[in-house]
PDB file of N, CA and C in Angstrom:
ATOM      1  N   UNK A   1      12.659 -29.780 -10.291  1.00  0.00           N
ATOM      2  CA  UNK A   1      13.200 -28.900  -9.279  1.00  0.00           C
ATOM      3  C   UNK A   1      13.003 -27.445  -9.735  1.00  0.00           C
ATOM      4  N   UNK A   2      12.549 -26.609  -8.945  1.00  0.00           N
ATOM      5  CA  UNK A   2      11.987 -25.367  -9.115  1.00  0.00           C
ATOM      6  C   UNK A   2      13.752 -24.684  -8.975  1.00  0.00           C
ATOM      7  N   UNK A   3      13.889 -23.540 -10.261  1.00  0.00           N
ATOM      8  CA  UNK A   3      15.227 -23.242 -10.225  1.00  0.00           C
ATOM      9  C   UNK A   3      14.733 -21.695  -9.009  1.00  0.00           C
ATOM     10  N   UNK A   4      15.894 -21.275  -8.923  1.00  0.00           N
ATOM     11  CA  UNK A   4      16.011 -19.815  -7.846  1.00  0.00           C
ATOM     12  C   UNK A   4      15.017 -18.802  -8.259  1.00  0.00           C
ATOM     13  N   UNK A   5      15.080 -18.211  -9.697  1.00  0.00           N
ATOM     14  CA  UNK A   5      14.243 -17.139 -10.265  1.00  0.00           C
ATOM     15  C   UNK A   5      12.542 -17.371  -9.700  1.00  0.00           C
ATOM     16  N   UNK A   6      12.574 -18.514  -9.950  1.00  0.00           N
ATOM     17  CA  UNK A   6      11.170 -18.878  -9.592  1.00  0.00           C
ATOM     18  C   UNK A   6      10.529 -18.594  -8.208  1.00  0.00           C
ATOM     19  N   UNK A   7      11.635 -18.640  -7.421  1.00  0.00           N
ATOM     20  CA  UNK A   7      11.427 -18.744  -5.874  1.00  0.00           C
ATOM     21  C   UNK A   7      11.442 -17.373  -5.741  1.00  0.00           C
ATOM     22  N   UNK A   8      12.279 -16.271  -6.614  1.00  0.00           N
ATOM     23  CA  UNK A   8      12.551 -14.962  -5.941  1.00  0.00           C
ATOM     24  C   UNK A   8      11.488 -13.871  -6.343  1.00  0.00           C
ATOM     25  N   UNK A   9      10.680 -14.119  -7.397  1.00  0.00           N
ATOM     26  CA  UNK A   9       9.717 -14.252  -8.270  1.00  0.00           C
ATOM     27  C   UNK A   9       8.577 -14.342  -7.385  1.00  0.00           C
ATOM     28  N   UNK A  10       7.873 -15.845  -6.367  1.00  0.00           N
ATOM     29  CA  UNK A  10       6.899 -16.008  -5.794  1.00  0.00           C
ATOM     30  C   UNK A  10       7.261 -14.872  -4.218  1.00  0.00           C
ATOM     31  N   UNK A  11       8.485 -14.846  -4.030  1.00  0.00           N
ATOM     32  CA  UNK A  11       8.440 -13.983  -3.114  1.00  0.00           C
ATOM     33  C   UNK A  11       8.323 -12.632  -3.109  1.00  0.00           C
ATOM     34  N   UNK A  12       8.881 -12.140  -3.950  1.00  0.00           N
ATOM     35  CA  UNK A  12       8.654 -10.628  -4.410  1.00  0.00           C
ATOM     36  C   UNK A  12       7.117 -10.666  -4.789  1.00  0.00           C
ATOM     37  N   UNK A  13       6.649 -11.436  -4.739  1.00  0.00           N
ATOM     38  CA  UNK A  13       4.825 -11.448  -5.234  1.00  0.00           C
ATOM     39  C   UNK A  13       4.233 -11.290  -3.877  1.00  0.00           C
ATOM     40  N   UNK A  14       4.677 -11.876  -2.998  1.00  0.00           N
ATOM     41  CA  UNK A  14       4.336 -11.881  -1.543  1.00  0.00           C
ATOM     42  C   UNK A  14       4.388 -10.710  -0.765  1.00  0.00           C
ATOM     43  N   UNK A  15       5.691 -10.581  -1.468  1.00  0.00           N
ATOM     44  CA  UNK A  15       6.291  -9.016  -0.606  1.00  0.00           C
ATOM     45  C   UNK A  15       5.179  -7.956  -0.704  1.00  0.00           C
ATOM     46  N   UNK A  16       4.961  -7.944  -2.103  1.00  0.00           N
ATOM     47  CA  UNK A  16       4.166  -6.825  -3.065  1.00  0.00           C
ATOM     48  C   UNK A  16       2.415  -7.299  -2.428  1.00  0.00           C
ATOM     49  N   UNK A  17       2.415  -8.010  -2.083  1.00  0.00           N
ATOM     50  CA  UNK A  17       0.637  -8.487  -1.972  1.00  0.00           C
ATOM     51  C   UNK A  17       0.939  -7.548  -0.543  1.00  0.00           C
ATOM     52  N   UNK A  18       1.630  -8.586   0.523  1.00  0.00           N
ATOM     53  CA  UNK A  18       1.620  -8.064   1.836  1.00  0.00           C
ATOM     54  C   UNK A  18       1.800  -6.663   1.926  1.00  0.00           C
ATOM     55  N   UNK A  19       2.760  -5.934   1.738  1.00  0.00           N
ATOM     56  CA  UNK A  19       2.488  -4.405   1.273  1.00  0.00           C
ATOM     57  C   UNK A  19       1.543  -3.782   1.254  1.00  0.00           C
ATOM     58  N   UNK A  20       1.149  -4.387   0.339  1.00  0.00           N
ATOM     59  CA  UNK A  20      -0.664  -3.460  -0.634  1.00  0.00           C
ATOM     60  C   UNK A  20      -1.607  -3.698   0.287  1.00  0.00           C
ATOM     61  N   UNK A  21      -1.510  -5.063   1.334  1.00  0.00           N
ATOM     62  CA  UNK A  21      -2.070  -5.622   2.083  1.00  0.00           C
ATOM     63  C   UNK A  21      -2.230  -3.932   3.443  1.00  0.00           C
ATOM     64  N   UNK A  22      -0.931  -3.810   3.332  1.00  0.00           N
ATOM     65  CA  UNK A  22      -0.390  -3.099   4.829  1.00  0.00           C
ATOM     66  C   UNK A  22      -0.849  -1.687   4.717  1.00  0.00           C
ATOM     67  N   UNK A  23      -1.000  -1.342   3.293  1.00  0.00           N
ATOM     68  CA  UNK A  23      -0.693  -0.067   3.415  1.00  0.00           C
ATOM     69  C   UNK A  23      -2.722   0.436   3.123  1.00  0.00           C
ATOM     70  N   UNK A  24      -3.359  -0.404   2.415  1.00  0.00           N
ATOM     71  CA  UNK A  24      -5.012  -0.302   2.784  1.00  0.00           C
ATOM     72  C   UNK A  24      -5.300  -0.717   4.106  1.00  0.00           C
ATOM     73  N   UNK A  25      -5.049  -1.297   4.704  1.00  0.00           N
ATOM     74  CA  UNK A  25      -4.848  -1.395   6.307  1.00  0.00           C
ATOM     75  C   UNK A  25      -4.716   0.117   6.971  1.00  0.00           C
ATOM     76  N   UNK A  26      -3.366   0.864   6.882  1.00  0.00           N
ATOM     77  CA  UNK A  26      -3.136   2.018   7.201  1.00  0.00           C
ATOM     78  C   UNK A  26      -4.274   3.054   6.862  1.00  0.00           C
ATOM     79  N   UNK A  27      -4.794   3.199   5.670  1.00  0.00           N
ATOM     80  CA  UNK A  27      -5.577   3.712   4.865  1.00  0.00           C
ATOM     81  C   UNK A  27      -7.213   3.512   5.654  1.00  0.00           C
ATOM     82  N   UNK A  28      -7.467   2.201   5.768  1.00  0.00           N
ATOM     83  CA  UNK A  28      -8.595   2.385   6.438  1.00  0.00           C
ATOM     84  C   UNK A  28      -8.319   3.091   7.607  1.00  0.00           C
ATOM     85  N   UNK A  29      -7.324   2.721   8.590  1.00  0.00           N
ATOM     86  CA  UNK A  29      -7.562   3.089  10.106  1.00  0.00           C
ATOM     87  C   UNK A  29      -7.530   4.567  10.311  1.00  0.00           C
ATOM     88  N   UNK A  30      -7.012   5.404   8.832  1.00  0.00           N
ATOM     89  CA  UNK A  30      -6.844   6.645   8.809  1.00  0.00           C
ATOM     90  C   UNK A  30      -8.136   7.452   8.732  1.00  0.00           C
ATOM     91  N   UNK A  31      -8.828   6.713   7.980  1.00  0.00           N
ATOM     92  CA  UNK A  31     -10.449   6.945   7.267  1.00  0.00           C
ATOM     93  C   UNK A  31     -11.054   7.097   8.612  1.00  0.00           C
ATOM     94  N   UNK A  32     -11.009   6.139   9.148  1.00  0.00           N
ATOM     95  CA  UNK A  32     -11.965   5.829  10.577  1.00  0.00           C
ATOM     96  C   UNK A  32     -11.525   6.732  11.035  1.00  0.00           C
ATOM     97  N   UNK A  33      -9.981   6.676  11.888  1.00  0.00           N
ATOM     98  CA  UNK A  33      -9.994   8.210  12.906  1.00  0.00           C
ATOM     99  C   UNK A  33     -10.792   9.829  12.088  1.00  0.00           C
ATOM    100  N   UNK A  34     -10.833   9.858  10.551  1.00  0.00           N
ATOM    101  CA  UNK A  34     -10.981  11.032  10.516  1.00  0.00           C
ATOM    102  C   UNK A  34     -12.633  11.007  10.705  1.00  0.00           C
ATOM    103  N   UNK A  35     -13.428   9.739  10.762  1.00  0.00           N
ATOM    104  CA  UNK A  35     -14.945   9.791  10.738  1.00  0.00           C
ATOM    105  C   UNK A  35     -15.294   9.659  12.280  1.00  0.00           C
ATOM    106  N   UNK A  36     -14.412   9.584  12.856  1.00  0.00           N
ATOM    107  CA  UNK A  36     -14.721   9.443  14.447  1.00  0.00           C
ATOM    108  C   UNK A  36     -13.942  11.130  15.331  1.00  0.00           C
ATOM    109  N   UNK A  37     -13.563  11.843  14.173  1.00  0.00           N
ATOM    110  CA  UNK A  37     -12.861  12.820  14.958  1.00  0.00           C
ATOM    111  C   UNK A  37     -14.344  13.657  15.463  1.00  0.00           C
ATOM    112  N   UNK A  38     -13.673  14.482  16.510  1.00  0.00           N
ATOM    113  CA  UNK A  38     -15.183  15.175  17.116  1.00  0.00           C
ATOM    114  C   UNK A  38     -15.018  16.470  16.484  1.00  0.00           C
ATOM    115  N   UNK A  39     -13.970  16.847  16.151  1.00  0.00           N
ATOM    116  CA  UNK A  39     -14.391  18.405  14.776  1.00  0.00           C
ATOM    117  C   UNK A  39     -15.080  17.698  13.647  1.00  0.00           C
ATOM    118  N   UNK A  40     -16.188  18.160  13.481  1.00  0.00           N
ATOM    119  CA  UNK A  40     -16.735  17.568  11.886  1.00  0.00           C
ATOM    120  C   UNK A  40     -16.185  18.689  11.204  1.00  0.00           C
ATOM    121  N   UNK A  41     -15.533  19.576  11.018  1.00  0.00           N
ATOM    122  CA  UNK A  41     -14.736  19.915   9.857  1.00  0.00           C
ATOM    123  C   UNK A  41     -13.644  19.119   9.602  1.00  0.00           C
ATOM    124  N   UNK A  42     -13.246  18.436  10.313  1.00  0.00           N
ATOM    125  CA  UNK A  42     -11.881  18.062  10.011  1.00  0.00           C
ATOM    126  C   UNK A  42     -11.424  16.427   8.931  1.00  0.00           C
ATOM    127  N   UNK A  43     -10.978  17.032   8.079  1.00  0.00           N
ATOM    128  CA  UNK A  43     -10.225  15.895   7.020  1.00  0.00           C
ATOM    129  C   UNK A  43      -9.615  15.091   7.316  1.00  0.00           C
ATOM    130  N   UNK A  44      -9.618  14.022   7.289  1.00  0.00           N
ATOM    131  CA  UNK A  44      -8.452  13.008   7.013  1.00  0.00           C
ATOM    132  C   UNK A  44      -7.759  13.275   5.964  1.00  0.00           C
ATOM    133  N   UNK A  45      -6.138  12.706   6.143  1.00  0.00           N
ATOM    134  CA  UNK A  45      -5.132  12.470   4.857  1.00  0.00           C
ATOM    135  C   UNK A  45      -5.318  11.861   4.096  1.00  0.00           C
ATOM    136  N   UNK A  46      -5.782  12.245   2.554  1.00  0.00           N
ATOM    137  CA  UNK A  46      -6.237  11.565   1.511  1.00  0.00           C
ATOM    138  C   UNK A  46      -5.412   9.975   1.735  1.00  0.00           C
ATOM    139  N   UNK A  47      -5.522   9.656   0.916  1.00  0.00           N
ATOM    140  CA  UNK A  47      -4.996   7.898   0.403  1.00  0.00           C
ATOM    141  C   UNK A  47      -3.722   8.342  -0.584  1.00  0.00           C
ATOM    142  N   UNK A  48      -3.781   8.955  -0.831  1.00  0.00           N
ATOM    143  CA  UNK A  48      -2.354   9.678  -1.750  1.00  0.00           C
ATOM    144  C   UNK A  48      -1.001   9.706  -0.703  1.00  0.00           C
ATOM    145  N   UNK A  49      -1.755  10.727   0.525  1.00  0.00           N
ATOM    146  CA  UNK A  49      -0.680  11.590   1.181  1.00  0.00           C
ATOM    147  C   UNK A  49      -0.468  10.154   2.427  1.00  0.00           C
ATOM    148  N   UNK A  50      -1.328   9.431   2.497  1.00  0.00           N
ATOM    149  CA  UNK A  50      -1.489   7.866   3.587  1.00  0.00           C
ATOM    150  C   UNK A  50       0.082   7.029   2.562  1.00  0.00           C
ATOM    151  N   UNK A  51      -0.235   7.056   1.450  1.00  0.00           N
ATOM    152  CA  UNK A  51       0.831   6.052   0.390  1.00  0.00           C
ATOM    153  C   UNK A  51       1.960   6.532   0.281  1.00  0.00           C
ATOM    154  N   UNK A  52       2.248   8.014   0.656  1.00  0.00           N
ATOM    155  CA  UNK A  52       3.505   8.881   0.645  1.00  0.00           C
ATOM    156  C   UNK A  52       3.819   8.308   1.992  1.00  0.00           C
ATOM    157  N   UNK A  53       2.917   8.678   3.289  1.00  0.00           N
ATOM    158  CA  UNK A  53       4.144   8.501   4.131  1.00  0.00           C
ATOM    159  C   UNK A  53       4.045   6.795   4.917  1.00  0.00           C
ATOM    160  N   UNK A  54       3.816   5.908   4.078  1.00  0.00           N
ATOM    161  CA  UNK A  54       3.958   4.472   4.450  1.00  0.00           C
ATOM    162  C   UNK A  54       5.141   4.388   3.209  1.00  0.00           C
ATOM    163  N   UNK A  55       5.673   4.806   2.375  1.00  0.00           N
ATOM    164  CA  UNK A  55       6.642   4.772   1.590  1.00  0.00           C
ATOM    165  C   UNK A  55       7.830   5.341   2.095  1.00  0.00           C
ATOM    166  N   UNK A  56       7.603   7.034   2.818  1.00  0.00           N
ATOM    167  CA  UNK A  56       8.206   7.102   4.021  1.00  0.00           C
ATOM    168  C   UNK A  56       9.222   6.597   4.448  1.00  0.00           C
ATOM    169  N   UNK A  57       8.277   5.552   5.212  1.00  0.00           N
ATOM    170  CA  UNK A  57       8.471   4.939   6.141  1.00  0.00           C
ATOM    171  C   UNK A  57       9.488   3.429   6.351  1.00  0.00           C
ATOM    172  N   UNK A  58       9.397   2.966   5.064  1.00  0.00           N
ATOM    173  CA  UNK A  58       9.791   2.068   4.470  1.00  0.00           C
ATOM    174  C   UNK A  58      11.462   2.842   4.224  1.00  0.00           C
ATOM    175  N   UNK A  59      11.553   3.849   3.365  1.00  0.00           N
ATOM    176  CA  UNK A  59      12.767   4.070   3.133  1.00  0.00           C
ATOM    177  C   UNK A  59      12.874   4.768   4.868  1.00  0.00           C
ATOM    178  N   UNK A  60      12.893   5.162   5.785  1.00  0.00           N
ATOM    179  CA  UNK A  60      13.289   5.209   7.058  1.00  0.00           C
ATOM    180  C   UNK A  60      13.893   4.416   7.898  1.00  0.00           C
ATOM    181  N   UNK A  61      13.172   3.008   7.708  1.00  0.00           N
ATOM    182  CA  UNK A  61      13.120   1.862   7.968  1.00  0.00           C
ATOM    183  C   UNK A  61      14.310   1.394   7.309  1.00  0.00           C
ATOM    184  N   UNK A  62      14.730   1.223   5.821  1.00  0.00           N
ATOM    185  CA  UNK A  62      15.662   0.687   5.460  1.00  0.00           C
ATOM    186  C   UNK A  62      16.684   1.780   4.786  1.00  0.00           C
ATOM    187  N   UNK A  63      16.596   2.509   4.798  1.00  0.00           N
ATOM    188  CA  UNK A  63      17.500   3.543   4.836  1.00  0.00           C
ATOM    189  C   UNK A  63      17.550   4.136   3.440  1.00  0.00           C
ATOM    190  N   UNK A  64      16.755   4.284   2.660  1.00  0.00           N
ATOM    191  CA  UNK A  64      17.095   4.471   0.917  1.00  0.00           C
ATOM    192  C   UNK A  64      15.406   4.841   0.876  1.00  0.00           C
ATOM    193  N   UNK A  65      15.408   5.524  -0.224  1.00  0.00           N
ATOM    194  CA  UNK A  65      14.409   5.797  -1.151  1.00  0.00           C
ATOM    195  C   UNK A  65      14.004   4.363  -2.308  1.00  0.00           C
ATOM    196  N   UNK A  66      12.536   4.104  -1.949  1.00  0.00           N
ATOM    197  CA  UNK A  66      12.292   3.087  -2.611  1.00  0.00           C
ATOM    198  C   UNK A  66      12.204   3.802  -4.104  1.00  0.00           C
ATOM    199  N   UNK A  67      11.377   4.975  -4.425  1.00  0.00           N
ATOM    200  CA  UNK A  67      11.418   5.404  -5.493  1.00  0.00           C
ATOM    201  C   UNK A  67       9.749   4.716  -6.072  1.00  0.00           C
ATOM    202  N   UNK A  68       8.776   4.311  -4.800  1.00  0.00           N
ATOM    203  CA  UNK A  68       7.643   3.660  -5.992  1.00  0.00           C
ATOM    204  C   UNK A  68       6.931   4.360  -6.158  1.00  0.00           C
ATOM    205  N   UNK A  69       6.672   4.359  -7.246  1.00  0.00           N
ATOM    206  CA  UNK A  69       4.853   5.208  -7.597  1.00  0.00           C
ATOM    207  C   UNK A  69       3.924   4.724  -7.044  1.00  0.00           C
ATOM    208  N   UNK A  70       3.370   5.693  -6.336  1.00  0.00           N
ATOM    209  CA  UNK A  70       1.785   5.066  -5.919  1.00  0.00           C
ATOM    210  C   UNK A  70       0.815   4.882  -6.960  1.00  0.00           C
ATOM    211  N   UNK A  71       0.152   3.816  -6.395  1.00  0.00           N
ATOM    212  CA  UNK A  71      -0.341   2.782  -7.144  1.00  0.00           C
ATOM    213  C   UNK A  71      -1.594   2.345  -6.332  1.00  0.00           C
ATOM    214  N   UNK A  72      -2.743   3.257  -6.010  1.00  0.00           N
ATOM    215  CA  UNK A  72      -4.022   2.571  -4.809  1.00  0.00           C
ATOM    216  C   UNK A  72      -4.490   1.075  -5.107  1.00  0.00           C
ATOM    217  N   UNK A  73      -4.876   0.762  -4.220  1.00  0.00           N
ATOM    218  CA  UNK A  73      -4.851  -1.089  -4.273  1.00  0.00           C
ATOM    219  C   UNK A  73      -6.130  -0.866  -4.846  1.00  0.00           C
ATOM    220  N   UNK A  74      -6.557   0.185  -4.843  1.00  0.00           N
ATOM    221  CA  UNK A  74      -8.902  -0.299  -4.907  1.00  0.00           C
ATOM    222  C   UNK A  74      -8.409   0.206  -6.893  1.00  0.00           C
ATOM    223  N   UNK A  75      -7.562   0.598  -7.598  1.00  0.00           N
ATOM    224  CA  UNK A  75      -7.189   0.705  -8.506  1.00  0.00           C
ATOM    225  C   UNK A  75      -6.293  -0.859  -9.302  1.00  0.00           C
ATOM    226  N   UNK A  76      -6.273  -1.233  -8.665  1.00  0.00           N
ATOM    227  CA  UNK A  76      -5.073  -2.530  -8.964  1.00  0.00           C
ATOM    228  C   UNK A  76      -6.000  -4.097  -9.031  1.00  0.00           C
ATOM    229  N   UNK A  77      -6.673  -3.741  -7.516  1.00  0.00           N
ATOM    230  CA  UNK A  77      -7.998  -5.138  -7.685  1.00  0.00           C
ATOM    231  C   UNK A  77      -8.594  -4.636  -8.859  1.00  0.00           C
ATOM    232  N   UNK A  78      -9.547  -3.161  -9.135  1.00  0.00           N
ATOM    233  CA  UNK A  78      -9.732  -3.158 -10.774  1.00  0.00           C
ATOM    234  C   UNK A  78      -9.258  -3.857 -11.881  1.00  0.00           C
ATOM    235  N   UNK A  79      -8.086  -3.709 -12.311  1.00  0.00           N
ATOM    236  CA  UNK A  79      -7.339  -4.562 -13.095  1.00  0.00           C
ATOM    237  C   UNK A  79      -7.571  -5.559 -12.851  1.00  0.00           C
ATOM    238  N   UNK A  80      -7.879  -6.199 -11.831  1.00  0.00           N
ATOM    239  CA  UNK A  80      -7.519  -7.885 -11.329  1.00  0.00           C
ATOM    240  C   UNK A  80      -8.838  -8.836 -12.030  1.00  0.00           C
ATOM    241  N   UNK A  81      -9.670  -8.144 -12.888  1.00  0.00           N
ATOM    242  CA  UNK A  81     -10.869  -8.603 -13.360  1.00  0.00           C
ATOM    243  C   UNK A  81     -10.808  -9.421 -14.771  1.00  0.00           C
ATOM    244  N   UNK A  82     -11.898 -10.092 -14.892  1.00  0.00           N
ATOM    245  CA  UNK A  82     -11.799 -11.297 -16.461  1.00  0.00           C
ATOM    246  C   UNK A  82     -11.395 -10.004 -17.447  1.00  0.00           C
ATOM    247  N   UNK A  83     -10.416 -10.640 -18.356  1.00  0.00           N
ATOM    248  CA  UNK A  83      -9.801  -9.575 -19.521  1.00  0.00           C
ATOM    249  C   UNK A  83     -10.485 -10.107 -20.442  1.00  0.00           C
ATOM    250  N   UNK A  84     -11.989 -11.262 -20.916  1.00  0.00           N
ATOM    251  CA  UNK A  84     -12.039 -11.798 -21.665  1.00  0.00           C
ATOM    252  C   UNK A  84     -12.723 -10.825 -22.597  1.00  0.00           C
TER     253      UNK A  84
END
């Protein structure tokens, strides 16, 4: 029998995937509007300032400051490679 820790453990893993999931999601669709805008001067919001306000958003949403460090996902799949 799988005790509780274990369960709260695979979910907080979930939480954290889906997230990282949500917030390169945001990140692309931001990219695109700024490559489809019709000023070609005009910037999109880095991936920094995209991770600030989906963090935001989250403490808006639930009412508190999560307090996380950003952390870019295309930095994290890095890590995710053979350590051999």
């Amino acid at each position: 029998m799988s005790d509780g820790s274990d369960d709260l453990a695979r979910i907080a893993d979930a939480l954290e995937l889906q997230n990282a999931l949500l917030l390169q999601l945001v990140q692309d669709q931001r990219r695109q509007a700024a490559r489809e805008h019709p000023d070609p001067d005009h910037t999109g919001p880095s991936d920094h300032a995209t991770a600030t306000d989906v963090v935001d958003a989250y403490g808006d949403l639930y009412g508190g400051s999560f307090g996380w460090e950003f952390d870019p996902i295309d930095e994290r799949i890095d890590d995710m490679g053979d350590s051999r």
